[in-house]
N, C-alpha and C. Protein backbone atom coordinates (compact mmCIF):
# COMPACT_ATOMS: atom_id res chain seq x y z
N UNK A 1 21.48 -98.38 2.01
CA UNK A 1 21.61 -97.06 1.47
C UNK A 1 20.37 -96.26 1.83
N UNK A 2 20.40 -94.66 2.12
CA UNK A 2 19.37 -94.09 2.19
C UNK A 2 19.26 -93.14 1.28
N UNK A 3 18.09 -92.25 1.36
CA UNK A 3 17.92 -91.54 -0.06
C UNK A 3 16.98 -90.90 0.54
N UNK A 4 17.14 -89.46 0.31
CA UNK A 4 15.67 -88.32 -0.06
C UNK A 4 15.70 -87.93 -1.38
N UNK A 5 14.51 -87.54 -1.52
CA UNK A 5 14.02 -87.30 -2.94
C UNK A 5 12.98 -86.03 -2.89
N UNK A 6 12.72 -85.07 -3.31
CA UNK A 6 12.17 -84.24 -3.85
C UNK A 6 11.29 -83.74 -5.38
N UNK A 7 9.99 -83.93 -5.52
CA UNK A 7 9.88 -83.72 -6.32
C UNK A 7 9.85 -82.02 -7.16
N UNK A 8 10.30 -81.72 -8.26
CA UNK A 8 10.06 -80.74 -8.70
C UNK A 8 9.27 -79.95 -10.14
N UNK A 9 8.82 -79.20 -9.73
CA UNK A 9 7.84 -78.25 -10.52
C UNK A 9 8.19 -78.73 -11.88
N UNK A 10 7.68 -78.24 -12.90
CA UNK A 10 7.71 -78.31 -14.52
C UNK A 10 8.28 -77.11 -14.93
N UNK A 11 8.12 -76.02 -13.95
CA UNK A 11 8.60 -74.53 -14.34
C UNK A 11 10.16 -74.22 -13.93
N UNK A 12 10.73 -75.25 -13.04
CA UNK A 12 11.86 -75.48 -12.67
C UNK A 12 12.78 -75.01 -13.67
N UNK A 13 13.62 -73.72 -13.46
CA UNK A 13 14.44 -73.32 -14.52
C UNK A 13 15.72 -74.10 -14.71
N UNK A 14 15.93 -75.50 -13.84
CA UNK A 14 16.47 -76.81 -13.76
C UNK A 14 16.31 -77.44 -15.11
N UNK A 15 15.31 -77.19 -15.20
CA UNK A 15 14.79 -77.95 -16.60
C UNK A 15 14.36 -79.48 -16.45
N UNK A 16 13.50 -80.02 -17.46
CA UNK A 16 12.65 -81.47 -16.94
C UNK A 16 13.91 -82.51 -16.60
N UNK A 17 15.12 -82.58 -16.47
CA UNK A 17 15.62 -83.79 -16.15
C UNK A 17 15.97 -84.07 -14.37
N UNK A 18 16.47 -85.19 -14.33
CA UNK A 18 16.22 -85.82 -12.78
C UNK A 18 17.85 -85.44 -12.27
N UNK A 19 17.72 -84.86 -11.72
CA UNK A 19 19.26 -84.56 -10.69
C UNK A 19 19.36 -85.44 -9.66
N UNK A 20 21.12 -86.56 -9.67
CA UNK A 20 21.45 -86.99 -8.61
C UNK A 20 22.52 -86.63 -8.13
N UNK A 21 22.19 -86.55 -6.58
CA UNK A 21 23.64 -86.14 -5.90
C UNK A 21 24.20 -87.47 -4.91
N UNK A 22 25.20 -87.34 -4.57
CA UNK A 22 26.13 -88.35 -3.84
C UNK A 22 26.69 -88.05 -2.88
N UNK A 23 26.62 -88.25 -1.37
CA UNK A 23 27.20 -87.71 -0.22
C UNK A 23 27.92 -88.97 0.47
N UNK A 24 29.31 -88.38 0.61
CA UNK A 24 30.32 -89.64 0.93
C UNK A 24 31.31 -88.57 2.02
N UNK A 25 30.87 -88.76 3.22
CA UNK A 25 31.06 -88.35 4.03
C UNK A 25 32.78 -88.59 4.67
N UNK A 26 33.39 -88.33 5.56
CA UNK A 26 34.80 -88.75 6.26
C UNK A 26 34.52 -90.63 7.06
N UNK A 27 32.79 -90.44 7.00
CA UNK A 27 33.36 -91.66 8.23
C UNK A 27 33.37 -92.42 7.15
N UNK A 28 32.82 -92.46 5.74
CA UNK A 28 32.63 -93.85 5.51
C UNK A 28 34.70 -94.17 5.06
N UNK A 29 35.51 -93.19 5.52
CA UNK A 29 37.01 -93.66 4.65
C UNK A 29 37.66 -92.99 4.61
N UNK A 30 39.11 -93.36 4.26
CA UNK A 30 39.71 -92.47 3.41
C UNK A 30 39.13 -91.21 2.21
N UNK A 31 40.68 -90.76 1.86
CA UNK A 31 40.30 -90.06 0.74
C UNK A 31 40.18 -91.04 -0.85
N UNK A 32 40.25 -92.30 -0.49
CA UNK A 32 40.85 -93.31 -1.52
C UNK A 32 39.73 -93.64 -1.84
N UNK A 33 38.85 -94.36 -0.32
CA UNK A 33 37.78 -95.01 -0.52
C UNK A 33 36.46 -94.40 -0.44
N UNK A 34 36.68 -93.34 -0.07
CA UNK A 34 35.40 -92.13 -0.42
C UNK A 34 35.15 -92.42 -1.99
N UNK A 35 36.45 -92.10 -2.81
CA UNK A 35 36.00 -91.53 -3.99
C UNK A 35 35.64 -92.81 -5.25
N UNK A 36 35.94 -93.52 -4.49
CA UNK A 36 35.95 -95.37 -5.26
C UNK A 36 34.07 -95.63 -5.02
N UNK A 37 33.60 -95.26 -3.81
CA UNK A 37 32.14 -95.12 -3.42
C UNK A 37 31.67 -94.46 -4.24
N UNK A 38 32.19 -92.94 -4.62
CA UNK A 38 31.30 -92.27 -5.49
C UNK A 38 31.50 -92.52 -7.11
N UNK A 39 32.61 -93.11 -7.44
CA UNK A 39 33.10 -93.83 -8.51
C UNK A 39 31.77 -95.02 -9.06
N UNK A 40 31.87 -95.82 -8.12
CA UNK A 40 30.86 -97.12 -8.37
C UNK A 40 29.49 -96.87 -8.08
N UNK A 41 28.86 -95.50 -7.74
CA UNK A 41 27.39 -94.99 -7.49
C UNK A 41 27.25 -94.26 -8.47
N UNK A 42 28.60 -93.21 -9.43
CA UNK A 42 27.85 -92.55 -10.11
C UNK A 42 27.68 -93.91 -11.39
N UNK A 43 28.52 -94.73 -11.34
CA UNK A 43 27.95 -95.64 -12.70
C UNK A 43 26.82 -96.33 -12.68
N UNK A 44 26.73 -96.77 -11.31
CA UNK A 44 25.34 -97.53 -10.86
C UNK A 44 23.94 -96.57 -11.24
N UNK A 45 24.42 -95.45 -11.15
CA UNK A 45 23.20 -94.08 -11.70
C UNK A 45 22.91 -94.09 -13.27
N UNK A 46 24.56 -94.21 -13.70
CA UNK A 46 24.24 -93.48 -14.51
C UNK A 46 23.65 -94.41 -15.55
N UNK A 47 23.79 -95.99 -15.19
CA UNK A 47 22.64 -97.09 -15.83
C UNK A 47 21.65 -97.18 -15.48
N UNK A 48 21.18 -96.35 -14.47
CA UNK A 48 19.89 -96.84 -14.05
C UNK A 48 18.83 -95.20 -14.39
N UNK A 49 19.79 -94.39 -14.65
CA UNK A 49 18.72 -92.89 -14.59
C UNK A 49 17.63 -92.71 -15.39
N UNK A 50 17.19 -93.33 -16.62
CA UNK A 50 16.42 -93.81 -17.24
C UNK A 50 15.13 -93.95 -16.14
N UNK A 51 15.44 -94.60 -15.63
CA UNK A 51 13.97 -95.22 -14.31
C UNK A 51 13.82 -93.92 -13.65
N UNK A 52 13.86 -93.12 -13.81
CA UNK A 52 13.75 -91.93 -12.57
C UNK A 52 12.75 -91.10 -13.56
N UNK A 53 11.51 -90.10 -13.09
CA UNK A 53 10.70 -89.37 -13.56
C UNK A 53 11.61 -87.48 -13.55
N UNK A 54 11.24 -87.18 -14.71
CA UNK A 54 11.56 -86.25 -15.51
C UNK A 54 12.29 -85.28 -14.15
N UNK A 55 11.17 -84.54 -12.98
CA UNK A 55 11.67 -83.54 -12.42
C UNK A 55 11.53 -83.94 -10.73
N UNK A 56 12.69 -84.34 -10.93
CA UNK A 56 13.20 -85.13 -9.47
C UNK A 56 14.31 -84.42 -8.94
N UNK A 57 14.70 -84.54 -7.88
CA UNK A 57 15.67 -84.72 -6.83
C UNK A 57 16.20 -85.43 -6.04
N UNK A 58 17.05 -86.59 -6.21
CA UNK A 58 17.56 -87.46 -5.66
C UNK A 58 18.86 -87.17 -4.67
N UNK A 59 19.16 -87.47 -3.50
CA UNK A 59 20.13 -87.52 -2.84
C UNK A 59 20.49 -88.98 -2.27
N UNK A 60 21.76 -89.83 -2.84
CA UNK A 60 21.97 -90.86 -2.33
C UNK A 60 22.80 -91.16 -0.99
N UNK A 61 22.59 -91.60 -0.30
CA UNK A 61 23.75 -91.45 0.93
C UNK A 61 24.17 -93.04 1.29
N UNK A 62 25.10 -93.57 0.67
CA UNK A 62 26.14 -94.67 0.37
C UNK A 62 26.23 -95.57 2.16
N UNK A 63 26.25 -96.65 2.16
CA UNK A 63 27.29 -96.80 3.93
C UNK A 63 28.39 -97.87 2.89
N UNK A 64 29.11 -97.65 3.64
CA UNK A 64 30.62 -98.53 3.42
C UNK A 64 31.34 -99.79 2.95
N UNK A 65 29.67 -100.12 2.97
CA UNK A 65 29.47 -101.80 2.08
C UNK A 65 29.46 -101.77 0.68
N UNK A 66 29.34 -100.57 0.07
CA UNK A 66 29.27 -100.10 -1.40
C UNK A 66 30.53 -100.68 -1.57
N UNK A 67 31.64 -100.54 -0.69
CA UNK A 67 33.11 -101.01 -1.46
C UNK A 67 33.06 -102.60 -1.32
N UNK A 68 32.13 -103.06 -0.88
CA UNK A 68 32.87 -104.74 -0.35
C UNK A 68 32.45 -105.29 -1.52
N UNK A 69 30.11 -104.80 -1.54
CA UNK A 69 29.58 -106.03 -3.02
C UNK A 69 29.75 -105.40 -3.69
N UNK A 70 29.36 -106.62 -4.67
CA UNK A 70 29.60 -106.50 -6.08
C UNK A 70 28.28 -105.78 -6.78
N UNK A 71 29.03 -104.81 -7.99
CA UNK A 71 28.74 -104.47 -8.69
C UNK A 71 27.01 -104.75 -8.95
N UNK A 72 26.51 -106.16 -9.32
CA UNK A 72 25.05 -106.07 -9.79
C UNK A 72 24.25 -106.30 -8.81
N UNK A 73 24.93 -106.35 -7.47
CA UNK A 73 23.83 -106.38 -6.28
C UNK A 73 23.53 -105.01 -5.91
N UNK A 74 25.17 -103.79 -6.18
CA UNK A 74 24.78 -102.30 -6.33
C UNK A 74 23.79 -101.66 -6.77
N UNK A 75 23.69 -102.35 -8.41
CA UNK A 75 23.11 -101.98 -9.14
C UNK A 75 21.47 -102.25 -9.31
N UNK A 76 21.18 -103.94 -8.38
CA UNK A 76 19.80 -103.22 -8.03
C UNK A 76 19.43 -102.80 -7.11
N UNK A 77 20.49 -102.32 -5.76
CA UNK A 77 19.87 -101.45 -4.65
C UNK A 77 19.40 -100.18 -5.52
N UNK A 78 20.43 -99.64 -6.89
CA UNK A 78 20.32 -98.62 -6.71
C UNK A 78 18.53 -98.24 -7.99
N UNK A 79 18.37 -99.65 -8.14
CA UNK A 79 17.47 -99.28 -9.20
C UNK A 79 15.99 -99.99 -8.34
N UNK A 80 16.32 -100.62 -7.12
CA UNK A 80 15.34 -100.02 -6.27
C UNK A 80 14.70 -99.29 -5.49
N UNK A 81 15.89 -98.24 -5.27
CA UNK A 81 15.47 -96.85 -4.94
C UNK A 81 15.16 -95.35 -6.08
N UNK A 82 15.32 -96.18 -7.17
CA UNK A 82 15.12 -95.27 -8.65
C UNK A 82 13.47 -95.89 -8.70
N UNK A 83 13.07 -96.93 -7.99
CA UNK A 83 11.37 -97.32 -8.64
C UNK A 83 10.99 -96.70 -7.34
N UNK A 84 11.06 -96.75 -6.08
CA UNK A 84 10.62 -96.03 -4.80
C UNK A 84 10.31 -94.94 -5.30
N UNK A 85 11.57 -94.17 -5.50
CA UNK A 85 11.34 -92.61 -5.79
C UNK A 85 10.37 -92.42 -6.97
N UNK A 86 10.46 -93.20 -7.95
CA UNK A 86 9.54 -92.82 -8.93
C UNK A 86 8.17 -92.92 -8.49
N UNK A 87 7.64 -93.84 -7.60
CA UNK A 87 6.64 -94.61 -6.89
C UNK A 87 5.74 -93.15 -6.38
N UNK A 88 6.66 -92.64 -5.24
CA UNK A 88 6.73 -91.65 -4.48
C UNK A 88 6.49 -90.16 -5.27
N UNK A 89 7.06 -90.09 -5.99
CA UNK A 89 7.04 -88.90 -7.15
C UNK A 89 6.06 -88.96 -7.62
N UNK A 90 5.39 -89.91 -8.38
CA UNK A 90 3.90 -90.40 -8.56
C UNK A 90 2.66 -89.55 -8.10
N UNK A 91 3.29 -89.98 -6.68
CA UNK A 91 2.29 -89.51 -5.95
C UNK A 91 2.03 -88.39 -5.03
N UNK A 92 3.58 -87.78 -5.33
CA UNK A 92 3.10 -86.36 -5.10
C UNK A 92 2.43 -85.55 -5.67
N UNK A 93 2.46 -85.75 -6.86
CA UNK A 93 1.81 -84.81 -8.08
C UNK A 93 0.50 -84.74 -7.91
């Protein structure tokens, strides 16, 4: 999986929480298996968003193996790119 991240201001009229987005493009599928990808990423998020710092920007970009493993091997790709980014965020500030 890849990921950019952005950190953002405190004045952000966003407000302090961490925004993720999900890009599931034509190649990785159907219209079936696109949305089964973004199905099993937004839950994988939405247990892991906790780990992410207040004023972030996350963009996840999925490849096609999201549909094959399982569930808790998802779940710590996706909460090793929730400590990266936090890592990274860190240290922009």
């Amino acid at each position: 999986m890849s990921y950019f991240f952005r950190a953002r201001s405190t004045e952000d009229p966003a407000g302090a929480q961490p925004r993720v987005g999900l890009t599931a493009g034509r190649v990785l599928g159907g219209a079936v298996e696109r949305n089964r990808i973004r199905r099993r990423m937004r839950e994988a998020v939405r247990l892991h968003l906790n780990e992410l710092p207040p004023c972030v920007d996350v963009v996840l970009h999925p490849r096609r193996l999201v549909l094959e493993i399982e569930f808790a091997r998802l779940e710590r790709e996706v909460s090793r790119v929730f400590a990266s980014v936090a890592g990274g965020a860190e240290g922009k500030k």
